[in-house]
N, C-alpha and C. Protein backbone atom coordinates (compact mmCIF):
# COMPACT_ATOMS: atom_id res chain seq x y z
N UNK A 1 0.85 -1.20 0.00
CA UNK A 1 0.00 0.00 0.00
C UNK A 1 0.88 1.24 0.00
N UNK A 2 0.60 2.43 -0.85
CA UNK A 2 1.24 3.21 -0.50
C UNK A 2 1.36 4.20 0.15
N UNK A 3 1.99 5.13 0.65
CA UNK A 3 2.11 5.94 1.96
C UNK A 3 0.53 7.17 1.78
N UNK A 4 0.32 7.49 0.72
CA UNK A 4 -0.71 8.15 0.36
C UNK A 4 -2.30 7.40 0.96
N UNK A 5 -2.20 6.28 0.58
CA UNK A 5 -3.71 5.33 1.14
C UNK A 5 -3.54 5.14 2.01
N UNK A 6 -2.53 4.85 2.76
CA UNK A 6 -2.50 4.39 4.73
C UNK A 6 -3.03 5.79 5.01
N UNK A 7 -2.45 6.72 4.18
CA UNK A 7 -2.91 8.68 5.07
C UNK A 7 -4.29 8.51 4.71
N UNK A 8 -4.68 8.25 3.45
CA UNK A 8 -6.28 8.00 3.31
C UNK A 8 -7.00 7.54 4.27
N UNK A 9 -6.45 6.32 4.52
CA UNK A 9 -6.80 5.29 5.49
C UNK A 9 -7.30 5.85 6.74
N UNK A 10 -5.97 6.47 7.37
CA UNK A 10 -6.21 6.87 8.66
C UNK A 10 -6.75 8.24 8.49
N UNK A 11 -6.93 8.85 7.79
CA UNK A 11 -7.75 10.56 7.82
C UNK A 11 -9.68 9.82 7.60
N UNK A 12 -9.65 8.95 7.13
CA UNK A 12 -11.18 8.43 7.23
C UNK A 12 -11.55 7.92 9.12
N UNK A 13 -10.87 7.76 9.67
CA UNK A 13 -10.59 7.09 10.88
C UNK A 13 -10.73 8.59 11.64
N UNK A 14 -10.40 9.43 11.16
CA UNK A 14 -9.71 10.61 12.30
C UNK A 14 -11.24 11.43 11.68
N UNK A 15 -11.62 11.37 10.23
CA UNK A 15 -13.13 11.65 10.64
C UNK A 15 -14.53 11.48 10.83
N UNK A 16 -14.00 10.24 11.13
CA UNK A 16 -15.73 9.33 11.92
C UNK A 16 -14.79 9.60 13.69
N UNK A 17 -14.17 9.82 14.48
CA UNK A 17 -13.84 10.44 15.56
C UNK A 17 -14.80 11.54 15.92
N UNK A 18 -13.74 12.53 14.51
CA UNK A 18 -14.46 13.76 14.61
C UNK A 18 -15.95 14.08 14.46
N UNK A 19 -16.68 13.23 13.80
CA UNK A 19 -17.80 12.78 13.57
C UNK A 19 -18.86 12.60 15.28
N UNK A 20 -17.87 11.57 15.63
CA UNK A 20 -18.02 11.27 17.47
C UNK A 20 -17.76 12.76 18.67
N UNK A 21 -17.02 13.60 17.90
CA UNK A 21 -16.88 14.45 18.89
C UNK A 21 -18.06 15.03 18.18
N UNK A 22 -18.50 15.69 17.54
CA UNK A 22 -19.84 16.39 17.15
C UNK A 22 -21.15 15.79 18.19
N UNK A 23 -21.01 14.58 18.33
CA UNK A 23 -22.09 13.93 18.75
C UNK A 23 -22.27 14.06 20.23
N UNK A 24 -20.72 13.80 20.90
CA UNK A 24 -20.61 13.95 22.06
C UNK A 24 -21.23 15.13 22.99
N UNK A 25 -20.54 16.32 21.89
CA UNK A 25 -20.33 17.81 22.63
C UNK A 25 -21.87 18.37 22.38
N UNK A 26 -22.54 17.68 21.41
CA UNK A 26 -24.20 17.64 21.56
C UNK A 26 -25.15 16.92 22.86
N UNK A 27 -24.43 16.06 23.06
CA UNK A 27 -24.91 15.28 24.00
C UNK A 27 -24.49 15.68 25.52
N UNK A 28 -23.33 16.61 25.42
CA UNK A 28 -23.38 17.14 26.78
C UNK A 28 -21.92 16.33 27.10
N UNK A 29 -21.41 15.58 27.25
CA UNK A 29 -20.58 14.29 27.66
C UNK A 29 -19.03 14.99 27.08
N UNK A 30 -18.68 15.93 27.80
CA UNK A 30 -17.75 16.72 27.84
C UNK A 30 -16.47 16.08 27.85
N UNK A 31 -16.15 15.14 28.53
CA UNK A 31 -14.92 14.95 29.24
C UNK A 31 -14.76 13.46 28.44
N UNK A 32 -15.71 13.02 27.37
CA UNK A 32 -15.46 12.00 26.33
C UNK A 32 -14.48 13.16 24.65
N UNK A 33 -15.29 14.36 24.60
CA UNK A 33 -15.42 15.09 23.74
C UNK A 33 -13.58 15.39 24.05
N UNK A 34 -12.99 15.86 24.87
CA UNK A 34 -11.83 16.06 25.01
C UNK A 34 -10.76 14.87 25.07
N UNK A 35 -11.23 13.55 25.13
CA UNK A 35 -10.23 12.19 25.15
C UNK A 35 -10.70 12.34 23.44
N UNK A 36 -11.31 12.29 22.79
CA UNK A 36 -11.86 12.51 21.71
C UNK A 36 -11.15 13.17 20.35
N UNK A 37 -11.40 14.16 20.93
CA UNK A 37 -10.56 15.48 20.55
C UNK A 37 -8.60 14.63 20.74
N UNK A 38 -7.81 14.34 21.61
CA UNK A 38 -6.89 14.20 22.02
C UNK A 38 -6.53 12.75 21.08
N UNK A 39 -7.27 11.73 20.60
CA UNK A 39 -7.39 10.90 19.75
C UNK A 39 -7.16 11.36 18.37
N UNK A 40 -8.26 12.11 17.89
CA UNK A 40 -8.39 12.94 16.17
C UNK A 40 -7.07 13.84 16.14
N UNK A 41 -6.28 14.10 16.86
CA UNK A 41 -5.13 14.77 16.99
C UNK A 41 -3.84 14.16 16.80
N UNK A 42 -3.96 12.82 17.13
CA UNK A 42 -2.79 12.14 16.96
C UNK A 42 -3.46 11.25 15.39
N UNK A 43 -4.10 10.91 15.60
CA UNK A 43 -4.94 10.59 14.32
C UNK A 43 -4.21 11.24 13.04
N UNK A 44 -4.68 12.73 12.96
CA UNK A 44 -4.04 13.82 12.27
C UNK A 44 -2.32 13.80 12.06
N UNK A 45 -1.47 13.84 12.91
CA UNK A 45 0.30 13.01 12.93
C UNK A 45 0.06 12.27 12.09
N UNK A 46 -0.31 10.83 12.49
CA UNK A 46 0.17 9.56 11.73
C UNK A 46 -0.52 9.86 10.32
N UNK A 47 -1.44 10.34 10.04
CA UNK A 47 -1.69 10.47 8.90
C UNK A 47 -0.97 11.52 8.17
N UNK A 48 -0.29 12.62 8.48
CA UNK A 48 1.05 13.28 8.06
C UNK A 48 2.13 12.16 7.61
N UNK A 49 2.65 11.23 8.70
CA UNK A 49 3.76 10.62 8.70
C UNK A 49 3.67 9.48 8.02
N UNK A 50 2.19 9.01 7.38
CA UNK A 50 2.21 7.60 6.71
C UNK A 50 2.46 8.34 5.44
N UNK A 51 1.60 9.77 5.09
CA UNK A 51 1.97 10.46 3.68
C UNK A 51 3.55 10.75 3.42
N UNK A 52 4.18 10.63 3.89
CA UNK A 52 5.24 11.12 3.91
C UNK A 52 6.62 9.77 4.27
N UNK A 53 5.54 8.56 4.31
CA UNK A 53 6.31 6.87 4.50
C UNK A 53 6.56 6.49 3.31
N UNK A 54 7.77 6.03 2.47
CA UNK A 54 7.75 5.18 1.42
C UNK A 54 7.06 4.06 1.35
N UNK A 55 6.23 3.48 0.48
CA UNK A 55 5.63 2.59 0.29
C UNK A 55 5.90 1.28 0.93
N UNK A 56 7.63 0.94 0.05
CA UNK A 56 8.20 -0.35 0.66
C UNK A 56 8.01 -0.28 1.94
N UNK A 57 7.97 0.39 3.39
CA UNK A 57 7.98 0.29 4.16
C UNK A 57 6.50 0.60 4.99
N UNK A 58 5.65 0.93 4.11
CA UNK A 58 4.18 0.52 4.56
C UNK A 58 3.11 -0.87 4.88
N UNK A 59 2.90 -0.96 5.61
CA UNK A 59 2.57 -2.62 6.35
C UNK A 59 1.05 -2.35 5.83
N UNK A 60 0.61 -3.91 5.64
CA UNK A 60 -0.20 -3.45 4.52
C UNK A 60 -2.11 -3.49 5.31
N UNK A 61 -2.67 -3.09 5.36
CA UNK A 61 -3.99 -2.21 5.91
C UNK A 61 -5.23 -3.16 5.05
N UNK A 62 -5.92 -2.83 6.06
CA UNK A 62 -7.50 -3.51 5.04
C UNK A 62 -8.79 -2.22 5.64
N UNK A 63 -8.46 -0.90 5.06
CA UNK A 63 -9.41 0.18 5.48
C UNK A 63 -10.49 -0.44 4.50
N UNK A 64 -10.55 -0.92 3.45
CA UNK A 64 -11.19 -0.87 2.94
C UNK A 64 -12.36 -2.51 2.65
N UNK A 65 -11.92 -3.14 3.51
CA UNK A 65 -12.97 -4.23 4.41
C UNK A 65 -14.36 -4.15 4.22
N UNK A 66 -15.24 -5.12 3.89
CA UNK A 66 -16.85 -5.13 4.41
C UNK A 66 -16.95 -4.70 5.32
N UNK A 67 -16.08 -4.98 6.98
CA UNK A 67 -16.37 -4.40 8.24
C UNK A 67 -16.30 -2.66 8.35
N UNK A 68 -15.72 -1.81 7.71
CA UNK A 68 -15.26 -1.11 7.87
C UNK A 68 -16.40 -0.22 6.77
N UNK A 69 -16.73 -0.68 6.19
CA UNK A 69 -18.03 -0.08 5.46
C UNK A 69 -19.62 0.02 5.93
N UNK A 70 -19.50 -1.00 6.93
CA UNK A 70 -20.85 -1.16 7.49
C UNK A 70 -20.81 -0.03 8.52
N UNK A 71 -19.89 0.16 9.55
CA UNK A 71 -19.73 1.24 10.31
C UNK A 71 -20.85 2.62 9.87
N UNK A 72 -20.40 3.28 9.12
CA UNK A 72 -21.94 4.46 8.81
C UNK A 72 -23.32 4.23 8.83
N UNK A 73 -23.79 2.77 8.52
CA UNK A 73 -25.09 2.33 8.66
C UNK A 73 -25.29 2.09 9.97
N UNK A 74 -24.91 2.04 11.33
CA UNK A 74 -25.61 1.55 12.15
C UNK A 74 -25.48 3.28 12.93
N UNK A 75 -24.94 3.86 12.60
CA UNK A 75 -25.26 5.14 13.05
C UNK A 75 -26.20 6.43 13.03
N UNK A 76 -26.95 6.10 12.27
CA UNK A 76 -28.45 6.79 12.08
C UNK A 76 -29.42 6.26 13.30
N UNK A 77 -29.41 4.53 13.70
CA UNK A 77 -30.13 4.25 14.64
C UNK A 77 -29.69 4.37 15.82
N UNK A 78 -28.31 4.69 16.17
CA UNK A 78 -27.66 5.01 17.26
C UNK A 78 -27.93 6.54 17.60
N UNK A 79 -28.07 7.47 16.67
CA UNK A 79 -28.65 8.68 16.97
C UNK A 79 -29.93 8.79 17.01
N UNK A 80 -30.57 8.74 16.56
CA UNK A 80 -32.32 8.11 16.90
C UNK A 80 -32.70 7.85 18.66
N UNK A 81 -31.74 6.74 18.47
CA UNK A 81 -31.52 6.18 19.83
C UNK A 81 -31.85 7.21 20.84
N UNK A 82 -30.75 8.27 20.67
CA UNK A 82 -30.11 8.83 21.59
C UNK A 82 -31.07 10.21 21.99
N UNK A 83 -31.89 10.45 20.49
CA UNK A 83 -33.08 11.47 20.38
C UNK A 83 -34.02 11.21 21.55
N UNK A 84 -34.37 9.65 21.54
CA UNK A 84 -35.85 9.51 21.85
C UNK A 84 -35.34 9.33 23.37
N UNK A 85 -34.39 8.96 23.78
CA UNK A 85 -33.72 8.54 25.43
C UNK A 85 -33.65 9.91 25.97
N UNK A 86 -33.17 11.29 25.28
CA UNK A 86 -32.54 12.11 26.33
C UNK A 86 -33.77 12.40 26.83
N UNK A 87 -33.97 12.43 27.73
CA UNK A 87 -35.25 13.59 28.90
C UNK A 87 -35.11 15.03 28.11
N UNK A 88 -36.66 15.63 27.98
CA UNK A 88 -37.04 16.64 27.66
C UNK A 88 -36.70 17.23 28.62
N UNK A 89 -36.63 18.96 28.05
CA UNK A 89 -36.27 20.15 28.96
C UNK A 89 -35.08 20.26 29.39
N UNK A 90 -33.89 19.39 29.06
CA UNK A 90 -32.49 19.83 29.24
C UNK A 90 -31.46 20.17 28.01
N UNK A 91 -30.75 20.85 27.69
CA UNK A 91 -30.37 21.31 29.33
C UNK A 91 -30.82 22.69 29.24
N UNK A 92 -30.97 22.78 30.94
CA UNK A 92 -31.09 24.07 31.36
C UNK A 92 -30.01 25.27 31.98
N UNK A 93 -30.07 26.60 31.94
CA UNK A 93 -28.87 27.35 32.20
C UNK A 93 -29.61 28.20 33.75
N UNK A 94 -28.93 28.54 34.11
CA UNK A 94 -28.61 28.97 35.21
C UNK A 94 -27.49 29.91 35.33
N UNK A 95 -27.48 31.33 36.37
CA UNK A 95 -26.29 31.72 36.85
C UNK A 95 -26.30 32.26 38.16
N UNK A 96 -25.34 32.23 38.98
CA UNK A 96 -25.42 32.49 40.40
C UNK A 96 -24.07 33.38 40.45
N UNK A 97 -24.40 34.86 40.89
CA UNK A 97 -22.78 35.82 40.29
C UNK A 97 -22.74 35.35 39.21
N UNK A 98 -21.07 35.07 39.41
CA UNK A 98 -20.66 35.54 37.97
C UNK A 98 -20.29 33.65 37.63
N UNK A 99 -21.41 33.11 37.62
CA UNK A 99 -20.67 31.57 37.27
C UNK A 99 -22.03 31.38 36.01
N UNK A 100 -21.89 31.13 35.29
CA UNK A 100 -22.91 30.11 34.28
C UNK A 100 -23.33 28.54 34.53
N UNK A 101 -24.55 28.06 34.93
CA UNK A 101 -24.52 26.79 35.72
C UNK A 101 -25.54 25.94 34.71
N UNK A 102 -25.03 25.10 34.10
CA UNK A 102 -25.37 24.65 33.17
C UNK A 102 -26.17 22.78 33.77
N UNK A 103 -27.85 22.60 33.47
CA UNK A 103 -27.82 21.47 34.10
C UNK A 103 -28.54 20.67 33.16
N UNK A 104 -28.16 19.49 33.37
CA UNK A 104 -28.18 18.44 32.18
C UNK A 104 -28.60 17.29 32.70
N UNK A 105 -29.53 16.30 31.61
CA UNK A 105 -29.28 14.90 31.96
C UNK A 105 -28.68 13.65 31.65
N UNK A 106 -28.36 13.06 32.34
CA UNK A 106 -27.28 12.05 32.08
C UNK A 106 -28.06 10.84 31.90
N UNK A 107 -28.03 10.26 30.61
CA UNK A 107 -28.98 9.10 29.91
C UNK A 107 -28.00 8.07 31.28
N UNK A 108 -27.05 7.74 31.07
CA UNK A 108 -26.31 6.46 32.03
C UNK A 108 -26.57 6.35 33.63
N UNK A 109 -27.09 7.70 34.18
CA UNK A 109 -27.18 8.01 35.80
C UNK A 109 -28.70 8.11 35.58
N UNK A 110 -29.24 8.40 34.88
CA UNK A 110 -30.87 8.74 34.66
C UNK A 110 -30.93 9.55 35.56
N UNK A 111 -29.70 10.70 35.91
CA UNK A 111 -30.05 11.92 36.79
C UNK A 111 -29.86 13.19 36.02
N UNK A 112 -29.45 14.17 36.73
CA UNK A 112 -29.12 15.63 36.45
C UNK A 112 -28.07 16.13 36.82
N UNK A 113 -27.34 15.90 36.20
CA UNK A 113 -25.91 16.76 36.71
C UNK A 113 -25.54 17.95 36.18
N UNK A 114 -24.83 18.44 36.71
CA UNK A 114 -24.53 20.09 36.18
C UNK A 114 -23.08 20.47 36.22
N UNK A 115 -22.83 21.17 35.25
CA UNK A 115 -21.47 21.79 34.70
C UNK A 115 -22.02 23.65 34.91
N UNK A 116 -20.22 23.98 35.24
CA UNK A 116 -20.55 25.26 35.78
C UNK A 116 -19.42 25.96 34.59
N UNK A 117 -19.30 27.23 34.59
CA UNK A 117 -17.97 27.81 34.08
C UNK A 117 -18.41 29.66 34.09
N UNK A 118 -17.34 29.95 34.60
CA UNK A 118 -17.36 31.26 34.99
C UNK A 118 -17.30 31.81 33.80
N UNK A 119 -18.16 33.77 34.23
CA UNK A 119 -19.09 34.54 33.23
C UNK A 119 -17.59 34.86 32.73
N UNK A 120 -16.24 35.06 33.02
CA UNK A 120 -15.49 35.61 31.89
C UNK A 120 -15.02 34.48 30.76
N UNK A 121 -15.11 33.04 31.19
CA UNK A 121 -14.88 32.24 30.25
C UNK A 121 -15.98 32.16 29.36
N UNK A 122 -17.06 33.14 29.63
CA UNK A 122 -18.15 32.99 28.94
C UNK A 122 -17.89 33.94 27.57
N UNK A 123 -17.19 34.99 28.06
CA UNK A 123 -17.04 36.54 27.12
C UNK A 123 -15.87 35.98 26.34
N UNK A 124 -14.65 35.05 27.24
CA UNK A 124 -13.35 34.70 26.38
C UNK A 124 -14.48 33.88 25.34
N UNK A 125 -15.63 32.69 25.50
CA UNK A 125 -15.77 31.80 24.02
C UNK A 125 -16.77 32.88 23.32
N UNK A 126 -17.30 34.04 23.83
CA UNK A 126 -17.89 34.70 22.54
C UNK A 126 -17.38 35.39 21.72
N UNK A 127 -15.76 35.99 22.49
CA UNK A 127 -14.75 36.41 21.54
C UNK A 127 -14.19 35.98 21.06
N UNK A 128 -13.98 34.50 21.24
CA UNK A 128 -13.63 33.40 20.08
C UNK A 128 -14.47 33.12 18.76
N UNK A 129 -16.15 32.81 19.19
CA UNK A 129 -16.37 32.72 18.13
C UNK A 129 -17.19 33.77 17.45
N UNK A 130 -16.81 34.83 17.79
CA UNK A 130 -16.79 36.33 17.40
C UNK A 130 -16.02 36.43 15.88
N UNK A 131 -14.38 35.93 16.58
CA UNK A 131 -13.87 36.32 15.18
C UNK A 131 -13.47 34.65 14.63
N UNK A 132 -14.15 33.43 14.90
CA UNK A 132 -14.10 32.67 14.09
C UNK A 132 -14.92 32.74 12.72
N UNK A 133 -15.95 33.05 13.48
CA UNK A 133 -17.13 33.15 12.55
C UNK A 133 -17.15 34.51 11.59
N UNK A 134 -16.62 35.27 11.38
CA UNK A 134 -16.35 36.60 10.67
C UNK A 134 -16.66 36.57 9.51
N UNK A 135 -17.37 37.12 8.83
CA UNK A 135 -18.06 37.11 7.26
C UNK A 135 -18.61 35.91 6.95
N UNK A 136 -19.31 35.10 8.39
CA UNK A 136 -20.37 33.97 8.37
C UNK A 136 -19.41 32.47 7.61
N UNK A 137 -18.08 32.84 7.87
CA UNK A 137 -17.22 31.66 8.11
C UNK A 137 -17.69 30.53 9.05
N UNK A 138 -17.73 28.99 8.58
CA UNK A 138 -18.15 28.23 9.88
C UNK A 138 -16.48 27.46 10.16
N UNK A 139 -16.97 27.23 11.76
CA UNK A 139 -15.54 26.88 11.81
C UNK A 139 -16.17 25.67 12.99
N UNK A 140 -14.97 24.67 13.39
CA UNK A 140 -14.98 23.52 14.16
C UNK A 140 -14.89 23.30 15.75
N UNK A 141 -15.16 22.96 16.50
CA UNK A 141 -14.76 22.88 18.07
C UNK A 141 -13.33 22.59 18.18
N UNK A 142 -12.63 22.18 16.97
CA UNK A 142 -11.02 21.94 17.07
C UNK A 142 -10.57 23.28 16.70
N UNK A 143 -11.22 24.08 16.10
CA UNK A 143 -11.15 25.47 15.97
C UNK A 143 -10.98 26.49 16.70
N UNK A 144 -12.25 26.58 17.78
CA UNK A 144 -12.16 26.70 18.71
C UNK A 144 -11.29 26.69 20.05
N UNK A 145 -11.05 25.58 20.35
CA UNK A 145 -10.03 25.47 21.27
C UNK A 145 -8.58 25.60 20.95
N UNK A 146 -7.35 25.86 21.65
CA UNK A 146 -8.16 26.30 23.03
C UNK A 146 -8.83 28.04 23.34
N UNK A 147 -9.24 28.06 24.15
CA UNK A 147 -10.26 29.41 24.47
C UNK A 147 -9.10 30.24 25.78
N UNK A 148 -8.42 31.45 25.45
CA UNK A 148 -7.57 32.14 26.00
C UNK A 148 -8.36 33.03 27.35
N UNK A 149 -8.71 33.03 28.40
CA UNK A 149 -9.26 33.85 29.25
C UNK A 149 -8.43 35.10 29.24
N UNK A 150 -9.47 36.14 28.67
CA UNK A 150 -8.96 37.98 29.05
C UNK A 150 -7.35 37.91 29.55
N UNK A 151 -6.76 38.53 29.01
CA UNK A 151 -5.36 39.19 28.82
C UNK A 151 -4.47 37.71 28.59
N UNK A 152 -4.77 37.01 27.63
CA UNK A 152 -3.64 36.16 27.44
C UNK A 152 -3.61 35.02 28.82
N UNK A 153 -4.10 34.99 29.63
CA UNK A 153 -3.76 34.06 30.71
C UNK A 153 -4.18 32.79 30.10
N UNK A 154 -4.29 31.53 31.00
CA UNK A 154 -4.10 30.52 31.26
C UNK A 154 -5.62 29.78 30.26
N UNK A 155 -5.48 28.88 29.92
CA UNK A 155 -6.55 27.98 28.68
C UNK A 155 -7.33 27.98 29.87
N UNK A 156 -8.68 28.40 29.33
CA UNK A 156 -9.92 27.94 29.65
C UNK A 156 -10.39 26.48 29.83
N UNK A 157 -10.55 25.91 30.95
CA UNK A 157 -10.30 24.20 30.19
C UNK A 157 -11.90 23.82 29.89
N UNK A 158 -11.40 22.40 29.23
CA UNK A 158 -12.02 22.42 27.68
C UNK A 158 -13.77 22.13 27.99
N UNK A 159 -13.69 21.46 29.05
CA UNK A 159 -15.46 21.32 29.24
C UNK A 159 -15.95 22.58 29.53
N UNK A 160 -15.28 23.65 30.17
CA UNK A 160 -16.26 24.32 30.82
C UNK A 160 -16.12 25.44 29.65
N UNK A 161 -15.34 25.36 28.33
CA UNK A 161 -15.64 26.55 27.07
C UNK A 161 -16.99 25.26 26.14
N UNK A 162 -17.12 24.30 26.49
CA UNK A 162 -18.18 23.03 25.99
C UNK A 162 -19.61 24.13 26.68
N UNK A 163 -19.25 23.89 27.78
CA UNK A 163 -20.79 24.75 28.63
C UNK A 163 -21.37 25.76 27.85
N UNK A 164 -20.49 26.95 27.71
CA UNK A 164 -20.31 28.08 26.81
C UNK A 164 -20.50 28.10 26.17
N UNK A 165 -20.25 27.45 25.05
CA UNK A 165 -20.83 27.08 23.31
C UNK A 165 -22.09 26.85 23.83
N UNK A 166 -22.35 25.63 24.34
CA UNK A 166 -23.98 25.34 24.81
C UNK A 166 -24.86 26.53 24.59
N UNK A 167 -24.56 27.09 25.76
CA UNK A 167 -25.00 28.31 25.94
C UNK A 167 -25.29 29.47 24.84
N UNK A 168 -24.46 29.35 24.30
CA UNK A 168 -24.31 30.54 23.05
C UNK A 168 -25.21 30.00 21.96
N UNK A 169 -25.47 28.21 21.79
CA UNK A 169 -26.03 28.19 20.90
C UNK A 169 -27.80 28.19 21.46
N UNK A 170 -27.78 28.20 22.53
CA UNK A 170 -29.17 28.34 23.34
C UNK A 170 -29.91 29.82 23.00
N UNK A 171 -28.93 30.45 23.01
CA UNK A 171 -29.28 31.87 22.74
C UNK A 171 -29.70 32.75 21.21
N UNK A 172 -28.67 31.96 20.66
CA UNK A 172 -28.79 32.18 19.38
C UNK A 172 -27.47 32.89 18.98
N UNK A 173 -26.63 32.77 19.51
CA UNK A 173 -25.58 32.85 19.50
C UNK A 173 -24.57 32.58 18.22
N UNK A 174 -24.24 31.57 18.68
CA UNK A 174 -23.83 30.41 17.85
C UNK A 174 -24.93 29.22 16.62
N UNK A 175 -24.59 28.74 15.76
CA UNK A 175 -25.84 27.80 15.60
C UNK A 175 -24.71 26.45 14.52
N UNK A 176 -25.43 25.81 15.16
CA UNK A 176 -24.74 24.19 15.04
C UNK A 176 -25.60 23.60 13.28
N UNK A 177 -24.45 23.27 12.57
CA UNK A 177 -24.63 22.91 10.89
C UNK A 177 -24.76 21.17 11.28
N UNK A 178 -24.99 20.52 12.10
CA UNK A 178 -25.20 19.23 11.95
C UNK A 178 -23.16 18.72 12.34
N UNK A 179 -22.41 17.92 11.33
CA UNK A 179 -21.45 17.67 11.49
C UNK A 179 -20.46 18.90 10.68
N UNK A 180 -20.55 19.78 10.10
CA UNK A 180 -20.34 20.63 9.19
C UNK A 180 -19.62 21.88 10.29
N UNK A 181 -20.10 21.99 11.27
CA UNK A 181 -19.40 22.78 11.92
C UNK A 181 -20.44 24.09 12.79
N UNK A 182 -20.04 25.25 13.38
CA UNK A 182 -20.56 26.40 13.39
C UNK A 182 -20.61 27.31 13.22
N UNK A 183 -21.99 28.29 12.89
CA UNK A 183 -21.86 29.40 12.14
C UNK A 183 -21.99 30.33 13.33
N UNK A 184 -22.14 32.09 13.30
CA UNK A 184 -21.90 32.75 14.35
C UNK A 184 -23.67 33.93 13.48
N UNK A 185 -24.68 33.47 13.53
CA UNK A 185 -25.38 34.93 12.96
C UNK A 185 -26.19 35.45 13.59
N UNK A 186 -25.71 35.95 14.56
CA UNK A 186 -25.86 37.00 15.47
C UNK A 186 -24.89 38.16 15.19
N UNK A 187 -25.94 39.29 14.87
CA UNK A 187 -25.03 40.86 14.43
C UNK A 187 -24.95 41.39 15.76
N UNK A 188 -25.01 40.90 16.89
CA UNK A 188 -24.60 41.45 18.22
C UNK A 188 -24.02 40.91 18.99
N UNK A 189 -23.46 40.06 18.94
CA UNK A 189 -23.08 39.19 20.07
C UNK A 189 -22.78 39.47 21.61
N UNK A 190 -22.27 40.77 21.61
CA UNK A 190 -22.04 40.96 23.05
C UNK A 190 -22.82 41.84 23.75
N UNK A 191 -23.78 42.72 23.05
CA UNK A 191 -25.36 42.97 23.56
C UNK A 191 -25.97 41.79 23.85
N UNK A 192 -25.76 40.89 22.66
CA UNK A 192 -26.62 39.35 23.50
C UNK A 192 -26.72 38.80 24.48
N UNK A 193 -24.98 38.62 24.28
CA UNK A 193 -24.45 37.79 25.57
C UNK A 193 -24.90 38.53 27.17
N UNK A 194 -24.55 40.06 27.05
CA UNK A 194 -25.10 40.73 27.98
C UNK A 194 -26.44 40.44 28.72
N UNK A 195 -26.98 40.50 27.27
CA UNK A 195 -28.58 40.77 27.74
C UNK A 195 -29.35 39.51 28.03
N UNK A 196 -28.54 38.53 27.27
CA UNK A 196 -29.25 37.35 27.84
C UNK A 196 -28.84 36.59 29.35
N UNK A 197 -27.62 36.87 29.74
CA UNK A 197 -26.60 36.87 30.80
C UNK A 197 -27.90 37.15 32.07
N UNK A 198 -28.16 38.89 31.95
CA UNK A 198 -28.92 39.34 32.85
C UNK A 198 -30.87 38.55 32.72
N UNK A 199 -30.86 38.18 32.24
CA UNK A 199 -32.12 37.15 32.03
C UNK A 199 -32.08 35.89 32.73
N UNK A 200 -30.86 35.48 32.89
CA UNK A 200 -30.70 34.02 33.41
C UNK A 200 -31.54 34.01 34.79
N UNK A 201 -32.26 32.72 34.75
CA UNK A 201 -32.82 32.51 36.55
C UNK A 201 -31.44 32.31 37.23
N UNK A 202 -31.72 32.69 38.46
CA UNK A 202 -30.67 33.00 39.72
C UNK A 202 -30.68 31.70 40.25
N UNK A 203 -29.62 30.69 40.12
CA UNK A 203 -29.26 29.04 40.33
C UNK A 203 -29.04 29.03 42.19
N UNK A 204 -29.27 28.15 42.51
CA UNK A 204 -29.32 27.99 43.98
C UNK A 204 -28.31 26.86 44.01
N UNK A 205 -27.87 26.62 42.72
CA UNK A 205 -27.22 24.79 42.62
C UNK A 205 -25.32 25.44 43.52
C-alpha cells in the first residue's frame, strides 16, 4: 500500500472520531469530547507521517474491508436512539454571580448533573467565536479550542468553554450545521451575551 492510502486510510478514521466528537459535545458528555478530541489529533500526525512513508515500508492495511463499510449504517439508529432517550427540557442554564450553571441529563445516571464555568470564560468563548465566525465563516470545536481567558492568561479548560458554546447556541448565538461545523449569525453578540446573561434565573445549585 502506498504511503498516500494508509494517510487516506487513517484521515477516514480521524473523521468518523471527529464525527463522534460532534455527537458527544451535543450530547453534553464533555470529558469524552476532550479524550476525543486528544485521539483525532494524533490521528491527524500519523496520517502526516504515513503520507510522507515510502511505500516499501508501509505494512499493509485492510481500510477498505466489508467491516469497515458497514460502520456508517448503524449510526443513524444510534442517533435516533439517543433522540428519543434524552429527557425533555435539558439542558437548562442557570447563573449564580458571575458563574454560568449549566444542568443536564445524564442518559447512564438517569439523573441531572450540572457543569458550571465562569461569566469571563463565557465573554473569552464569545470572543472566540466572534472572530471565528467573521463574514459567516463556519468553523470547528477543534477550531475553537483552546479558548484564551482575558489578557492572554491561562486555557480555559475544555469542558467548561463546551458549557459556553452550549450556551451561546441556546441563545442564538452560535448555531450548530449538523457535522459541518458552526456558524456565528448573530449581528450582536455581546449585547446578546449581555442581555441574555442578565435574564438568566438566579441558580441555587
Amino acid at each position: 500500500m502506498t504511503g498516500e492510502r494508509a494517510s487516506n486510510a487513517i484521515r477516514q478514521a480521524e473523521q468518523e472520531i471527529r464525527e463522534q466528537i460532534a455527537e458527544a459535545a451535543t450530547a453534553g458528555t464533555y470529558q469524552l469530547v476532550e479524550r476525543l478530541s486528544s485521539i483525532a489529533r494524533r490521528l491527524s500526525d500519523m496520517a502526516e507521517e504515513a503520507a510522507a512513508t515510502p511505500a516499501t515500508n508501509m505494512p499493509p492495511l485492510q481500510a477498505t474491508s466489508p467491516g469497515t463499510r458497514k460502520t456508517p449504517t448503524s449510526k443513524p439508529a444510534s442517533r435516533a436512539g439517543r433522540r428519543t432517550s434524552r429527557k425533555e427540557g435539558y439542558p437548562r442554564f442557570e447563573r449564580t454571580r458571575d458563574v454560568l450553571v449549566k444542568i443536564g441529563w445524564s442518559r447512564k445516571g438517569r439523573s441531572e448533573y450540572i457543569h458550571k464555568a465562569p461569566k469571563a470564560g463565557v465573554d473569552a468563548v464569545a470572543r472566540r467565536v466572534m472572530n471565528l465566525g467573521k463574514g459567516g465563516r463556519m468553523f470547528t470545536t477543534e477550531d475553537l479550542l483552546p479558548v484564551k481567558v482575558s489578557g492572554g492568561g491561562d486555557d480555559l479548560p475544555g469542558y467548561q468553554a463546551y458549557v459556553c458554546l452550549a450556551w451561546l447556541r441556546t441563545i442564538g448565538v452560535v448555531e450548530q450545521h449538523g457535522r459541518e461545523g458552526y456558524s456565528v449569525p448573530c449581528d450582536d453578540v455581546v449585547g446578546t451575551v449581555n442581555g441574555s446573561w442578565e435574564a438568566l434565573p438566579t441558580s441555587r445549585r
